[in-house]
Protein backbone atom coordinates (compact mmCIF):
# COMPACT_ATOMS: atom_id res chain seq x y z
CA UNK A 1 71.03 -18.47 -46.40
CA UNK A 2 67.86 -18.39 -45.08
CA UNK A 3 67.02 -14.86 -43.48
CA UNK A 4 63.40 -13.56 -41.85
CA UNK A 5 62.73 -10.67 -39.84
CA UNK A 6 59.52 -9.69 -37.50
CA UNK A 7 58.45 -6.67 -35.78
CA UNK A 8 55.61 -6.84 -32.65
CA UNK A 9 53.95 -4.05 -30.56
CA UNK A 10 54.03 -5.09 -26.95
CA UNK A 11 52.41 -3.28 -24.00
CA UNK A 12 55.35 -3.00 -21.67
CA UNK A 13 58.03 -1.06 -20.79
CA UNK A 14 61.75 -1.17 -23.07
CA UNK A 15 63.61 -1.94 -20.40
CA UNK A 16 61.32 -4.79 -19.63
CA UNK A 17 61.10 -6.51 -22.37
CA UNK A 18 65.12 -6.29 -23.18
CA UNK A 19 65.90 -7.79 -20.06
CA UNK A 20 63.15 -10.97 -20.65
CA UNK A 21 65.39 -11.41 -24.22
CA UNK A 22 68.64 -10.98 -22.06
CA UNK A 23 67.69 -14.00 -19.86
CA UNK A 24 68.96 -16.48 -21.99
CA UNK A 25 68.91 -19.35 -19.37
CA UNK A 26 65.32 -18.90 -19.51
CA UNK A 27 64.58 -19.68 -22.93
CA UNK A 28 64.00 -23.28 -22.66
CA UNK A 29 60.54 -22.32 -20.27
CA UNK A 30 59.01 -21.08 -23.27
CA UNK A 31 60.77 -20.51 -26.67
CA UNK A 32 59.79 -22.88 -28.92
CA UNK A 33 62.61 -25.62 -30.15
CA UNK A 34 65.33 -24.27 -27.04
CA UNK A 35 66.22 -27.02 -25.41
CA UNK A 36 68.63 -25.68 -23.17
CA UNK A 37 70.77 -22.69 -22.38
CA UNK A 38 73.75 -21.73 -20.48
CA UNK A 39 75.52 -18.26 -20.01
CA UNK A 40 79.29 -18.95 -20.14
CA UNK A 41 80.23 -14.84 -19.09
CA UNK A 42 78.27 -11.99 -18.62
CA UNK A 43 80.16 -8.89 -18.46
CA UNK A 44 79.62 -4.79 -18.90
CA UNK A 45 82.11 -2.50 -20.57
CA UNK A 46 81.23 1.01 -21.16
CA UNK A 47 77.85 1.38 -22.77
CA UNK A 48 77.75 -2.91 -23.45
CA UNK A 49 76.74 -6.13 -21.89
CA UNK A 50 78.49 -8.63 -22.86
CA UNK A 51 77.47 -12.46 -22.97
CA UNK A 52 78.59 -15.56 -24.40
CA UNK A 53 75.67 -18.31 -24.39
CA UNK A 54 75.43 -21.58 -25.74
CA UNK A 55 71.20 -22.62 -27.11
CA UNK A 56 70.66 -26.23 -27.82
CA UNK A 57 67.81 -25.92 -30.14
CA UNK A 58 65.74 -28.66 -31.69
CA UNK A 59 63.01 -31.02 -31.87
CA UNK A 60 63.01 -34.87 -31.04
CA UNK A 61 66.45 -36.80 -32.00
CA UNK A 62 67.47 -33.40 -34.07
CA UNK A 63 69.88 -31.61 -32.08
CA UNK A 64 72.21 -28.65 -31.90
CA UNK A 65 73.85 -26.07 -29.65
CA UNK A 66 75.62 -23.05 -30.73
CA UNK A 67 77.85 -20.68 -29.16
CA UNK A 68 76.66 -17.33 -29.57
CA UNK A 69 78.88 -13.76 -28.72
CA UNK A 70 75.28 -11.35 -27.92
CA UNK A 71 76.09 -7.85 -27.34
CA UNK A 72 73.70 -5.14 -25.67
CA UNK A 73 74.51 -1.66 -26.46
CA UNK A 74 72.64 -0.03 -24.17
CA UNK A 75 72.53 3.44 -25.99
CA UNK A 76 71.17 2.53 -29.33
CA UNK A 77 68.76 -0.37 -27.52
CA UNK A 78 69.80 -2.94 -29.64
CA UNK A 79 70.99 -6.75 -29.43
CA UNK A 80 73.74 -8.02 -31.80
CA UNK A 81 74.44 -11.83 -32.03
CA UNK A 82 76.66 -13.55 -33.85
CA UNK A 83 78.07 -17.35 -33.75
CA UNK A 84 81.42 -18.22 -31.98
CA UNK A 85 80.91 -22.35 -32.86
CA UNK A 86 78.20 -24.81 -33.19
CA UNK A 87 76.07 -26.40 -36.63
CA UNK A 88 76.32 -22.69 -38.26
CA UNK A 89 78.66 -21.53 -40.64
CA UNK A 90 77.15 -17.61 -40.11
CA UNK A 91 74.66 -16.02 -37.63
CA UNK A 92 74.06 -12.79 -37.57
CA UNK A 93 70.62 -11.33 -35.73
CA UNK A 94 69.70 -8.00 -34.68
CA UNK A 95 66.84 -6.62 -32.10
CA UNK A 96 66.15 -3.21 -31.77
CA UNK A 97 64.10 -1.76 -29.20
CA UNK A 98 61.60 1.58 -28.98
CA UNK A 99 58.97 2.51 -26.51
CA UNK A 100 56.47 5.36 -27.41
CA UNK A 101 53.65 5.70 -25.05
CA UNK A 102 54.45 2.63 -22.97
CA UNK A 103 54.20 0.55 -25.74
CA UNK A 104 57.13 -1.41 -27.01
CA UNK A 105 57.81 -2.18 -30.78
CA UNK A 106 60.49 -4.58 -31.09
CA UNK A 107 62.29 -5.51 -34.37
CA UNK A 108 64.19 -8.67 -35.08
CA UNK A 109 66.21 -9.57 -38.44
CA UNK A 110 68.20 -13.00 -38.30
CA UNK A 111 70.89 -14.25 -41.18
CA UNK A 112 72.39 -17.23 -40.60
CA UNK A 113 73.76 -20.40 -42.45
CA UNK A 114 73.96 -23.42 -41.80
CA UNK A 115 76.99 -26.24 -42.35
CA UNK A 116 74.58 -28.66 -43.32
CA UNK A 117 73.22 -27.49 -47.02
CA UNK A 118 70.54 -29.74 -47.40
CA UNK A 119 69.33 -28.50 -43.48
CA UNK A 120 69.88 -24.95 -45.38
CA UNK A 121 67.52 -25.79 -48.14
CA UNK A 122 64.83 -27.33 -45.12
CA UNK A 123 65.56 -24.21 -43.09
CA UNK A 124 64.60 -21.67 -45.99
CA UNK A 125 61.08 -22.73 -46.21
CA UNK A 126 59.95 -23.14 -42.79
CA UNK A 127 62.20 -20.43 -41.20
CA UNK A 128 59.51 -17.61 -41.18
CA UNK A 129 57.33 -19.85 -39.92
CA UNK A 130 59.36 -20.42 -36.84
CA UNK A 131 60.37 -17.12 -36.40
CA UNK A 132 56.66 -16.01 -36.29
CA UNK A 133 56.10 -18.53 -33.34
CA UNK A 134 59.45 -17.65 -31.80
CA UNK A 135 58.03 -14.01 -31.27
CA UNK A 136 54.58 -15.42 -30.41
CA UNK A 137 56.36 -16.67 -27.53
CA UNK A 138 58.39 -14.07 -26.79
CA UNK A 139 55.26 -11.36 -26.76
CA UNK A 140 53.11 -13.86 -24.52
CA UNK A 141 56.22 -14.17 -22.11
CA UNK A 142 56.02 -10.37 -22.08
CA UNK A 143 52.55 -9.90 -21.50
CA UNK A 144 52.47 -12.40 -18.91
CA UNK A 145 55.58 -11.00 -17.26
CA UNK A 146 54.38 -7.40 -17.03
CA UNK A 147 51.03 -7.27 -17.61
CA UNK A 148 49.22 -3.61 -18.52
CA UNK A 149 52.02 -0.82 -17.45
């Protein structure tokens, strides 16, 4: 199962830069390989969001979207996603937020599996790779967002 995690210091508030990874139906203006998103439900309950999202993710004629249960517990700042359907057998991936001194260090772990074992094998090389440009993305977003706090 191929598995990567990254961590990035980004000049911007928490709150901030949770909200720019809550706003799925955005991805596809500037994470690399999302093709499209949609939020299905967005809910709160207690101290959670609650959304189910599908991502079609992929590059020329190679194609997938995934149905993915994200939860935001807004006490512990952290993201848990997991698969409902789609191309993966398991997805599990974490982000954790803390600000200290209006800086913002954000950590994100991803597991996941997919159906397809040769795509597994594919996956396992380059995924580190992708996840490094993934968060390259996600910290330019930022900084363009919100500029210096």
């Amino acid at each position: 199962m191929p598995k990567a995690s990254v961590k990035r210091s980004i000049e911007c508030k928490k709150e901030q830069l949770i909200n720019l990874v809550l706003d799925i139906e955005k991805y596809p203006l500037f994470v690399p390989f999302c093709i499209n998103a949609k939020v299905y439900e967005r809910k709160e309950k207690d101290n959670l969001l609650l959304i189910i999202a599908d991502l079609t993710i992929g590059k020329g004629p190679f194609q997938d979207t995934y149905k993915s249960d994200v939860k935001f517990n807004k006490k512990e700042n952290l993201i848990y996603v997991t698969n409902i359907d789609g191309p993966l057998k398991h997805l599990e991936n974490k982000w954790h937020f803390k600000e200290k001194n209006k800086i913002t260090e954000v950590s994100f772990e991803i597991d996941f599996e997919l159906k397809n074992d040769f795509l597994n094998i594919v996956m396992t090389k380059s995924f580190q790779f992708a996840l490094d440009k993934i968060a390259d993305a996600f910290q330019k977003r930022a900084e363009k967002s919100f500029g210096k706090v």
